[in-house]
C-alpha atoms as a PDB file:
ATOM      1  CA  UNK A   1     118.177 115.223 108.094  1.00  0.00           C
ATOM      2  CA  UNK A   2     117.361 115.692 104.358  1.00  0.00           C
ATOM      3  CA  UNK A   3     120.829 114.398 103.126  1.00  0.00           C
ATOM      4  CA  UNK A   4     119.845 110.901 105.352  1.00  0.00           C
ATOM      5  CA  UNK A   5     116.727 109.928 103.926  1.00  0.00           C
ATOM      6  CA  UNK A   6     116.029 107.911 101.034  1.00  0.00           C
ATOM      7  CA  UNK A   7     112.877 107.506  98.836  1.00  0.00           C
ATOM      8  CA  UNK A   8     109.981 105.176 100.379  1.00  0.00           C
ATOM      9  CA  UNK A   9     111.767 105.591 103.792  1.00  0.00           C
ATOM     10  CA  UNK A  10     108.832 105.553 106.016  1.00  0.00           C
ATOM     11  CA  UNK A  11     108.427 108.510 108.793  1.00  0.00           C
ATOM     12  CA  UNK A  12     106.657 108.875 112.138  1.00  0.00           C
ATOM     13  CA  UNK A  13     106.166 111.548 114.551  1.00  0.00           C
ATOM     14  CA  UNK A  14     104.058 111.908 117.320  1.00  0.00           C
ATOM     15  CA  UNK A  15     100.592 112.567 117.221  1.00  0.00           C
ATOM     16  CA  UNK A  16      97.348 112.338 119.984  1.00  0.00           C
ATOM     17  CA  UNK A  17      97.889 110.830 123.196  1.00  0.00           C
ATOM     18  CA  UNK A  18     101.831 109.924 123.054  1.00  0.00           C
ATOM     19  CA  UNK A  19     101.522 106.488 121.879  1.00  0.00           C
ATOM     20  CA  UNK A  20      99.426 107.396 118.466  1.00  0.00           C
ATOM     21  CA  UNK A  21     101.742 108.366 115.726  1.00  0.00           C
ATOM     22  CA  UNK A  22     101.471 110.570 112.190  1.00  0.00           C
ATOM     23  CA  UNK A  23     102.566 108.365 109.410  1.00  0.00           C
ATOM     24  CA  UNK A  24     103.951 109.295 105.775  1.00  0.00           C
ATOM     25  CA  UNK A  25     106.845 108.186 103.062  1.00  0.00           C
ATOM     26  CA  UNK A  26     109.423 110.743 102.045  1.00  0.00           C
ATOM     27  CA  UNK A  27     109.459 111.324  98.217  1.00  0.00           C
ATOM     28  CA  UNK A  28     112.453 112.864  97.943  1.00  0.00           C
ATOM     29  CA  UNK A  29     113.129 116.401  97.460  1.00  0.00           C
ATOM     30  CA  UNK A  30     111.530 117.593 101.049  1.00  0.00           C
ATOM     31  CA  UNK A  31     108.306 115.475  99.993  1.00  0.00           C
ATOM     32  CA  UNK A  32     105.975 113.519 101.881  1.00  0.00           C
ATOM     33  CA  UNK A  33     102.825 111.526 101.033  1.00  0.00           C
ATOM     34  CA  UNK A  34     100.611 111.512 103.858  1.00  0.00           C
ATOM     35  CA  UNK A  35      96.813 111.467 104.809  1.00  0.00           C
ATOM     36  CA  UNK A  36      95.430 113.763 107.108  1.00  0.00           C
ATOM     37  CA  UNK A  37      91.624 114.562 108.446  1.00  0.00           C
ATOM     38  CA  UNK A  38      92.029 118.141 107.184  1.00  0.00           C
ATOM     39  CA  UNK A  39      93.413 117.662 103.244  1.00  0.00           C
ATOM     40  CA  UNK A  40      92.777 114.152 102.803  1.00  0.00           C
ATOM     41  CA  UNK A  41      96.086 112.084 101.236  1.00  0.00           C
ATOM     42  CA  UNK A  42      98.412 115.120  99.642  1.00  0.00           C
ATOM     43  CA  UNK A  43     102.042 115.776  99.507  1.00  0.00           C
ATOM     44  CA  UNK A  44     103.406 118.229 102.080  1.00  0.00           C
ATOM     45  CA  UNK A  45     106.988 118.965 102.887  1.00  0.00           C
ATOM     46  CA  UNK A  46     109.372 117.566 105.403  1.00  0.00           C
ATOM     47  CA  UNK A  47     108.944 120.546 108.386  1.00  0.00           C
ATOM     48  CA  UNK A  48     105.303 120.593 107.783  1.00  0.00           C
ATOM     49  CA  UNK A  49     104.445 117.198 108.136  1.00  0.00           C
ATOM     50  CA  UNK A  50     107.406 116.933 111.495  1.00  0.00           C
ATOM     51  CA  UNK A  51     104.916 120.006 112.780  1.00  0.00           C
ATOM     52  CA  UNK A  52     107.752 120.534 115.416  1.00  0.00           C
ATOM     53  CA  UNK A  53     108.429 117.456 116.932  1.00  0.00           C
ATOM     54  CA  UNK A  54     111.000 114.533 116.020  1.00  0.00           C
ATOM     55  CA  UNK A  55     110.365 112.316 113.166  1.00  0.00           C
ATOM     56  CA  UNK A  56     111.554 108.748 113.127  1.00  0.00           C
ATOM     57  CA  UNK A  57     112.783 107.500 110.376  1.00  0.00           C
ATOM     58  CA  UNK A  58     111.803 103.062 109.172  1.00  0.00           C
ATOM     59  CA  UNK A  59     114.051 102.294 106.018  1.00  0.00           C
ATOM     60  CA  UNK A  60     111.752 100.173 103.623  1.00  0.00           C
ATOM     61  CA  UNK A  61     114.745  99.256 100.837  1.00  0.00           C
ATOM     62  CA  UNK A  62     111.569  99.972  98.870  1.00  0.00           C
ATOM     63  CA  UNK A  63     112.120 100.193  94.814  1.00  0.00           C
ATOM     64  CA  UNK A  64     112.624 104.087  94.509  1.00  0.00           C
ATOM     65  CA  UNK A  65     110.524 103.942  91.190  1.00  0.00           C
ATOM     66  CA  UNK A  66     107.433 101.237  92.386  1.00  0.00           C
ATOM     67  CA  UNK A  67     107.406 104.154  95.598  1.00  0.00           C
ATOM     68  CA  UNK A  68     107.166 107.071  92.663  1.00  0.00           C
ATOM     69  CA  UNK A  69     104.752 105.204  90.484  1.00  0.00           C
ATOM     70  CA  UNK A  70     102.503 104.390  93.316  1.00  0.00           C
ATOM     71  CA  UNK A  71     102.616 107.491  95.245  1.00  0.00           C
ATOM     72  CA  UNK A  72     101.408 109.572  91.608  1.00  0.00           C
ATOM     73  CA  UNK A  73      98.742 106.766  91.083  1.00  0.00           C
ATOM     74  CA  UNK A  74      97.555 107.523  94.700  1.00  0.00           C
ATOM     75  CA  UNK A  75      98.040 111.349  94.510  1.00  0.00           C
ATOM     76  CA  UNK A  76      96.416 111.710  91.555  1.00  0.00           C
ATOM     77  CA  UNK A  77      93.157 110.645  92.916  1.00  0.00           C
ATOM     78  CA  UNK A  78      93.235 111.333  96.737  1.00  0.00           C
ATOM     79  CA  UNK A  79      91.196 110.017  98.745  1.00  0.00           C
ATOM     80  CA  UNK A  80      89.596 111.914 101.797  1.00  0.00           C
ATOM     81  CA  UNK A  81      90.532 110.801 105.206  1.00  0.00           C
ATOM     82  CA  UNK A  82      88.822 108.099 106.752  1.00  0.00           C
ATOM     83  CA  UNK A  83      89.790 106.229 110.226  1.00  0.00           C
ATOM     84  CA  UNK A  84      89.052 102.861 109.709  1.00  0.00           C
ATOM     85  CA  UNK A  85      89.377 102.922 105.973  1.00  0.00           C
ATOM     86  CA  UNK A  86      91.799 105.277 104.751  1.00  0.00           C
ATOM     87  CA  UNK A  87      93.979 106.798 107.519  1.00  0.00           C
ATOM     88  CA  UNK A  88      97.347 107.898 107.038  1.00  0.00           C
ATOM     89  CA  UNK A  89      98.968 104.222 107.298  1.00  0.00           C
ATOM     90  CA  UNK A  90      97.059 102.785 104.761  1.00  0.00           C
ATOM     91  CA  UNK A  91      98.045 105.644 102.833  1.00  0.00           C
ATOM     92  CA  UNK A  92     101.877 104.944 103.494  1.00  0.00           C
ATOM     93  CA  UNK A  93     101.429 100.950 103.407  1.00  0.00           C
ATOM     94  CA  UNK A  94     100.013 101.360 100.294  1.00  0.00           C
ATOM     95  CA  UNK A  95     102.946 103.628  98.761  1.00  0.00           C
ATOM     96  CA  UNK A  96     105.331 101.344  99.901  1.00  0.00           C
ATOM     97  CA  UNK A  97     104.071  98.030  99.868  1.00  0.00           C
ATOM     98  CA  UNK A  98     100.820  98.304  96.992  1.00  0.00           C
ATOM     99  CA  UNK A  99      98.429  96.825  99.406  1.00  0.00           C
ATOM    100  CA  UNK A 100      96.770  99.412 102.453  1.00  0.00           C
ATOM    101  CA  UNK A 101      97.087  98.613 105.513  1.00  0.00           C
ATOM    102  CA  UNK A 102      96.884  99.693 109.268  1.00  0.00           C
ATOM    103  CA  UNK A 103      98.664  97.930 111.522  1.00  0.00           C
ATOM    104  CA  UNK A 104      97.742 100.021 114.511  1.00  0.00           C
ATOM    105  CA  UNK A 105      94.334 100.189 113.553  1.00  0.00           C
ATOM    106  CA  UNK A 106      94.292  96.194 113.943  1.00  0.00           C
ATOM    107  CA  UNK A 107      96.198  96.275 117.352  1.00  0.00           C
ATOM    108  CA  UNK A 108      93.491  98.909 118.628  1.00  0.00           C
ATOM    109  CA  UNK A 109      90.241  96.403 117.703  1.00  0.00           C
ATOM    110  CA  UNK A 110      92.207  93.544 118.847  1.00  0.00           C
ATOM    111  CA  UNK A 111      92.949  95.135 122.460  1.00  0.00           C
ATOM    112  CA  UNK A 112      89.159  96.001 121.986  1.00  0.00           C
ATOM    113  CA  UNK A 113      87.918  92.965 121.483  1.00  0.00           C
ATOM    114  CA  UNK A 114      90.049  91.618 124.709  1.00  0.00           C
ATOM    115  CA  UNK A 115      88.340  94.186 126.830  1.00  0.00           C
ATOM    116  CA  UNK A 116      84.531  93.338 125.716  1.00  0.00           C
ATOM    117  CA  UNK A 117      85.619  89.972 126.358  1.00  0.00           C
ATOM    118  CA  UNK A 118      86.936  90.652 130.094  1.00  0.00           C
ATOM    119  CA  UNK A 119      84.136  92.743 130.554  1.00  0.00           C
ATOM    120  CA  UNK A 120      81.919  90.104 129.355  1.00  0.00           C
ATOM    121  CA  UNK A 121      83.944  87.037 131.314  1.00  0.00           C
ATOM    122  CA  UNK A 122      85.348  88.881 134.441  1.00  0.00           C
ATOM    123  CA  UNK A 123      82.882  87.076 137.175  1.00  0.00           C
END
């Protein structure tokens, strides 16, 4: 799997409940930049972060060097995680792209929001 993967490619596995999923970006080298609750955002290798299940692999085309330079920017001042403010897809969204992000993390408040509303409007 090693051989196929290219720097800023972006990797999932599965996590809690089936449908949440572990997020990092592969560095190269067996690397990954990811953010957990236990060592905050940290580089860990390939196996580790798999933790024995299958890991999906998202081609970015990201710029090899912009990934680099913003992956030692972020790892050289890790932040802790946080759910709602520093999970591990802002982490990876932010590696990638500059800007972090969660894009599940907005999916989960807006199917929130549509329950309070049915709850509220149901009658």
């Amino acid at each position: 799997m090693n051989n196929s993967l290219a720097i800023g490619d972006f990797l999932t596995r599965p996590k809690a409940l089936g449908f949440i999923e572990h997020v990092g970006v592969y560095l190269g080298s067996n690397a990954v930049a990811t953010n957990t609750p236990e060592k905050g955002e940290h580089v860990t290798t390939l196996q580790e972060f798999a933790s024995g299940q299958p890991v999906k692999v998202q081609r970015t085309n990201a710029n090899p060097v912009a990934v680099t330079v913003n992956a030692q920017k972020i790892l050289s001042n890790p932040k802790r995680y946080d759910l709602f403010a520093r999970n591990c897809e802002h982490t990876a969204h932010e590696i990638i792209h500059g800007i972090a992000k969660s894009p599940m993390l907005a999916v989960l408040g807006i199917l929130a929001l549509i329950g309070v509303f049915w709850l509220l409007f149901r009658r």
